[in-house]
Protein backbone atom coordinates (compact mmCIF):
# COMPACT_ATOMS: atom_id res chain seq x y z
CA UNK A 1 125.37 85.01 104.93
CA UNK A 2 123.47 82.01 104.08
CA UNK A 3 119.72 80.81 105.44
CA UNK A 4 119.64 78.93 108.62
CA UNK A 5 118.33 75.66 109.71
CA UNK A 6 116.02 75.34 112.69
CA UNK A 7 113.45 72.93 114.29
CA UNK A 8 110.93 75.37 113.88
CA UNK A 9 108.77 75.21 111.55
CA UNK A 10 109.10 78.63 109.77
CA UNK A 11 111.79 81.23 109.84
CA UNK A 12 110.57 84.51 109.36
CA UNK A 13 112.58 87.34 108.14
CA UNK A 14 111.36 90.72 108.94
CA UNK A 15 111.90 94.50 110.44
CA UNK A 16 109.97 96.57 112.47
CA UNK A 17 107.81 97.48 109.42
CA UNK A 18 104.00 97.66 109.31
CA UNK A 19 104.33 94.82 106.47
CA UNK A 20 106.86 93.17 108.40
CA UNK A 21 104.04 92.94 111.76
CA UNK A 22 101.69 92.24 108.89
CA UNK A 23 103.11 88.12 108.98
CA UNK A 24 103.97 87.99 112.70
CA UNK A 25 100.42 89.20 113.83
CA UNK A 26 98.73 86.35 111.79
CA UNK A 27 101.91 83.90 112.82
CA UNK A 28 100.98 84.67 116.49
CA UNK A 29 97.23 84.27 115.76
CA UNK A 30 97.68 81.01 114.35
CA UNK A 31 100.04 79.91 116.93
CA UNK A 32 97.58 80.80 119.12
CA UNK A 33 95.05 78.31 117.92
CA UNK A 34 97.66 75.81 117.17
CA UNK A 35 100.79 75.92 119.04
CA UNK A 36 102.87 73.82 116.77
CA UNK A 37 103.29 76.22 114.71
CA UNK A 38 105.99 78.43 115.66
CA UNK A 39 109.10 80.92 113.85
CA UNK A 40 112.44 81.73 114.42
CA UNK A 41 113.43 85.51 113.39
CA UNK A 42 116.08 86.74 111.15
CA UNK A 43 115.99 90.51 112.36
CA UNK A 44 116.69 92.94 109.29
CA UNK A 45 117.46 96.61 109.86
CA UNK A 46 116.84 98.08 106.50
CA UNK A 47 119.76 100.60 107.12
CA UNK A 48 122.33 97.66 106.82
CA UNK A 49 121.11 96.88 103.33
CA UNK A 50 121.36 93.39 104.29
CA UNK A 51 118.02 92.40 102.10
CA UNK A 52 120.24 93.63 98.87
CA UNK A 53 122.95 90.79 99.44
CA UNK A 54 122.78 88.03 96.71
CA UNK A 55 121.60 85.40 99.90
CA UNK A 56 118.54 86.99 100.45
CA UNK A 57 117.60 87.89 96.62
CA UNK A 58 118.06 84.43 96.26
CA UNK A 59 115.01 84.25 98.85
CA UNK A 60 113.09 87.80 97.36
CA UNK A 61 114.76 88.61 94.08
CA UNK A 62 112.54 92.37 94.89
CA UNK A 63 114.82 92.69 97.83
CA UNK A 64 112.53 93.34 100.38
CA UNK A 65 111.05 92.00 103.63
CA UNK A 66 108.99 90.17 105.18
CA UNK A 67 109.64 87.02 103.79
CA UNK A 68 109.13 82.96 105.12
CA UNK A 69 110.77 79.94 104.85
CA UNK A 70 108.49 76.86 105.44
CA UNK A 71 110.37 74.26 106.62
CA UNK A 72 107.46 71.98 106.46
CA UNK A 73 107.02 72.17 103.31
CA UNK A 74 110.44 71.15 101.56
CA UNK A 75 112.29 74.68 102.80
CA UNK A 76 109.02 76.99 100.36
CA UNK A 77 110.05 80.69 100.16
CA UNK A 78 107.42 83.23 100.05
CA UNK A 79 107.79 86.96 99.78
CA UNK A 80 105.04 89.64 99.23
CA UNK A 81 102.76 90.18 102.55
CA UNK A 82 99.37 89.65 101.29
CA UNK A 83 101.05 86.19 99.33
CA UNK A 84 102.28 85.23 102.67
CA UNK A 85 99.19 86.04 104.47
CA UNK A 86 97.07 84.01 102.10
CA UNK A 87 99.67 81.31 101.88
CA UNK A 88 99.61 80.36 105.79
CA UNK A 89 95.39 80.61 105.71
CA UNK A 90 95.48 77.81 103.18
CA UNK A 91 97.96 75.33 104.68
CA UNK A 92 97.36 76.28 108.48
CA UNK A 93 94.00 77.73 109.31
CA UNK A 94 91.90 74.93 107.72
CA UNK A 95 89.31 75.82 109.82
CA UNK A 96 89.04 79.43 108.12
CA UNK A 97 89.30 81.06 111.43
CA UNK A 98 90.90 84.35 110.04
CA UNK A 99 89.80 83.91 106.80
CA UNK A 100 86.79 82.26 104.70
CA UNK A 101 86.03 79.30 102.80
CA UNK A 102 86.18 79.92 98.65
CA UNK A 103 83.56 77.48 98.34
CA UNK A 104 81.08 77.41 100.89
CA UNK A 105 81.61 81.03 101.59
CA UNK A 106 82.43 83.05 98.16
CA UNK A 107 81.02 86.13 98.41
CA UNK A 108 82.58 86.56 101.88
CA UNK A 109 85.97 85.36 100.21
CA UNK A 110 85.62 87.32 97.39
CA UNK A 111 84.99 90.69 100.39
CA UNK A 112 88.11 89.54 102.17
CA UNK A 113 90.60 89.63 98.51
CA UNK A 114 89.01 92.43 97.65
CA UNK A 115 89.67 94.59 101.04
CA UNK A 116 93.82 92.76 101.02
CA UNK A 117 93.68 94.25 97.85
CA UNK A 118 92.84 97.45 98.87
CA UNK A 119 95.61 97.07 101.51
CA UNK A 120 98.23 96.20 99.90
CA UNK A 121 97.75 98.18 96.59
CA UNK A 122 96.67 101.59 98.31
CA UNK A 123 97.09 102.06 102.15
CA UNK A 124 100.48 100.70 102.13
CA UNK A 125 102.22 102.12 98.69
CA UNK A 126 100.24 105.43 99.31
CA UNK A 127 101.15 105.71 103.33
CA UNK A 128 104.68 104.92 102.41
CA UNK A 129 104.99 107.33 100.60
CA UNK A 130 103.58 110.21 102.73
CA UNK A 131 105.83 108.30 105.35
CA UNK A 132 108.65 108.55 102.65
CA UNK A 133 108.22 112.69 102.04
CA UNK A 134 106.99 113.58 105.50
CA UNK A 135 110.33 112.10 107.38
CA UNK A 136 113.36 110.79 105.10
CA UNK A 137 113.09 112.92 101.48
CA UNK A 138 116.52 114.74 101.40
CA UNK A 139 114.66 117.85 100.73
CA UNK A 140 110.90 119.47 101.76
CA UNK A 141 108.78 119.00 98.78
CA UNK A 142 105.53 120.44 99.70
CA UNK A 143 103.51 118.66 96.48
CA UNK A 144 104.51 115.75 97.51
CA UNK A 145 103.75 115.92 100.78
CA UNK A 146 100.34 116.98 100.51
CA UNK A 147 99.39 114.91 97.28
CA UNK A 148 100.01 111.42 99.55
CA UNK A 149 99.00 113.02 102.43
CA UNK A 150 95.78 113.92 100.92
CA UNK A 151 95.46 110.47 99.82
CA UNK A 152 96.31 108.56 102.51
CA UNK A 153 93.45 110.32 103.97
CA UNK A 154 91.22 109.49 101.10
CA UNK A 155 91.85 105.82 101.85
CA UNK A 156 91.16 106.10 105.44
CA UNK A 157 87.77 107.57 104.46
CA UNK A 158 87.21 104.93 102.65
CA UNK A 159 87.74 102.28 105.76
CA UNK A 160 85.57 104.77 107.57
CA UNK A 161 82.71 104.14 105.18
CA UNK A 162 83.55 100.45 105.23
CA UNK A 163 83.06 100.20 108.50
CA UNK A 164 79.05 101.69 109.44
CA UNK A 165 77.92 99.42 111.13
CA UNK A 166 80.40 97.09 111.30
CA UNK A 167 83.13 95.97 113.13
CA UNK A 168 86.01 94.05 110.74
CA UNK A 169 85.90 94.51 107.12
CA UNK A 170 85.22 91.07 105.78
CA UNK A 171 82.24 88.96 106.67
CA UNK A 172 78.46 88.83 106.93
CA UNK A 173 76.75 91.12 109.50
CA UNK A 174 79.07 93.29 111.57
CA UNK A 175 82.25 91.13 110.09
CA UNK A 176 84.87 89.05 111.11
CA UNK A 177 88.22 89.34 112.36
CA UNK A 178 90.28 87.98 109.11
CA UNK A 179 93.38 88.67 106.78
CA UNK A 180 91.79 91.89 105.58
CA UNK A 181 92.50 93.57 108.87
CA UNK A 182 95.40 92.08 109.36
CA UNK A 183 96.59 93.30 106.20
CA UNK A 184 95.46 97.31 106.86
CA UNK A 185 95.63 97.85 110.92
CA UNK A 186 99.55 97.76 111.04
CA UNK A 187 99.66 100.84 108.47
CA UNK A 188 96.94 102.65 110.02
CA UNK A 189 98.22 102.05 113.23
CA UNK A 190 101.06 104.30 112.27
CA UNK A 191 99.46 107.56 110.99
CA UNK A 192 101.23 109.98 113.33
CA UNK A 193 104.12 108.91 110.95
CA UNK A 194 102.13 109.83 107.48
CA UNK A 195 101.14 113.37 109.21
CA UNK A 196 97.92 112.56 110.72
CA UNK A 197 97.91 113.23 114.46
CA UNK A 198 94.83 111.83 115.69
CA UNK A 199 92.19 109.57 114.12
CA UNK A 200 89.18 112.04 115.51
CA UNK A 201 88.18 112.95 112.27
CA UNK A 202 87.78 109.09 111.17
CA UNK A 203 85.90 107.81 114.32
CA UNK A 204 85.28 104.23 113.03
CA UNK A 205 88.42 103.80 111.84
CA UNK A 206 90.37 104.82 115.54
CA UNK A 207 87.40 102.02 117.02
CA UNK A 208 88.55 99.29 114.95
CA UNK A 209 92.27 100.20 115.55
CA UNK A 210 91.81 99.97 119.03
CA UNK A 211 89.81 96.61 118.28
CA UNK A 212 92.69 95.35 116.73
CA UNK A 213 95.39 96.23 119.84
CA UNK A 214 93.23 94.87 122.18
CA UNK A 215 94.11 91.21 120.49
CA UNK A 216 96.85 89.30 122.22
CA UNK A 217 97.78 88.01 118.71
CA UNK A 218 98.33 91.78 118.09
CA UNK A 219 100.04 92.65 120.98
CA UNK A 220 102.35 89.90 120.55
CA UNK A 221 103.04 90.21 116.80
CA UNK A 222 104.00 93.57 117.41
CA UNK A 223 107.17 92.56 119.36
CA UNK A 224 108.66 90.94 116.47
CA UNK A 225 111.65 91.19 115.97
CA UNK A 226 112.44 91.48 119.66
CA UNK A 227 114.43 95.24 120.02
């Protein structure tokens, strides 16, 4: 298997994954602000190891998914989600709709790094693994279910606090709608998965979830890859 060419400007490759709808929420939000930019999809199903063959480490030497291919840009590769998210605000959201301006707006910058961050080095490693030992461990290992469990929770608690009196989590006043929800909502969006049932006991957090899906960018990001 090799990489494609297409008249479009990006190809994404990606899975039904909350980091793959990570990229194609913000691909559909920018497309839907500027409707030259648009993706074709290489659908991966992680069960056909297909991300381990020696054409796609040549794309993500980690071996794992999402990753783009800007054809705009002299065929650039980038893997990691929250390199990928920062890497389209730069060359195609100018106008720092989703995100905000390093220089005229640091502090609120420095907020919106600081909650990816908090993404993509605890929701998602943490609520993968309590996704990991809840439903695919080859064998019930109560610790381990409970310790990410516990923490996955934790986390949440943390958004819930982030979010008094507010309504995204980057931004002055009651926030904007910017990379650092984009980064979180697709693994919170999943908790039945990690073992939490309902969101009742984080009340802020299930209000800006359902902020989130009520976003046609969101809706339509989530259909990617088609089934």
């Amino acid at each position: 298997m090799t990489t494609t060419s297409t008249a479009k400007p990006f190809t994404l490759y990606t899975g039904s994954t909350p980091n793959g709808f990570q990229v194609s929420i913000f691909l559909e939000e920018l497309r839907a602000i500027d409707p030259s930019i648009d993706y074709d999809v290489f659908k991966i199903v992680i069960s056909t190891m297909v991300q381990k063959e020696p054409w796609f480490i040549k794309l993500n030497p980690n071996g794992r998914f999402p990753v783009i291919v800007d054809h705009s840009r002299n065929d650039f590769v980038v893997f990691e989600t929250a390199a990928i998210l920062l890497y389209l605000a730069q060359h195609y959201d100018k106008n720092h709709i989703f995100w905000f301006n390093s220089q005229s707006e640091p502090d609120d910058y420095s907020e919106m790094l600081q909650w990816i961050f908090f993404g993509h080095g605890g929701i998602g490693p943490m609520q993968g693994q309590s996704h990991h030992f809840q439903n695919y461990a080859p064998e019930v290992i109560p610790y381990a279910q409970k310790r990410y469990l516990d923490e996955t929770k934790r986390l949440y608690n943390v958004l819930e606090i982030r979010l008094q009196d507010r309504d995204w989590l980057a931004g002055p006043g009651r926030g904007k709608y910017s990379l650092a929800d984009i980064k979180s909502f697709p693994w919170v969006r999943r908790h039945p998965f990690a073992g939490i049932e309902t969101l009742d006991e984080f009340p802020r957090v299930k209000a800006w979830v359902e902020r989130n899906y009520a976003r046609a960018g969101v809706e339509a990001g989530l259909k990617v890859p088609p089934a």
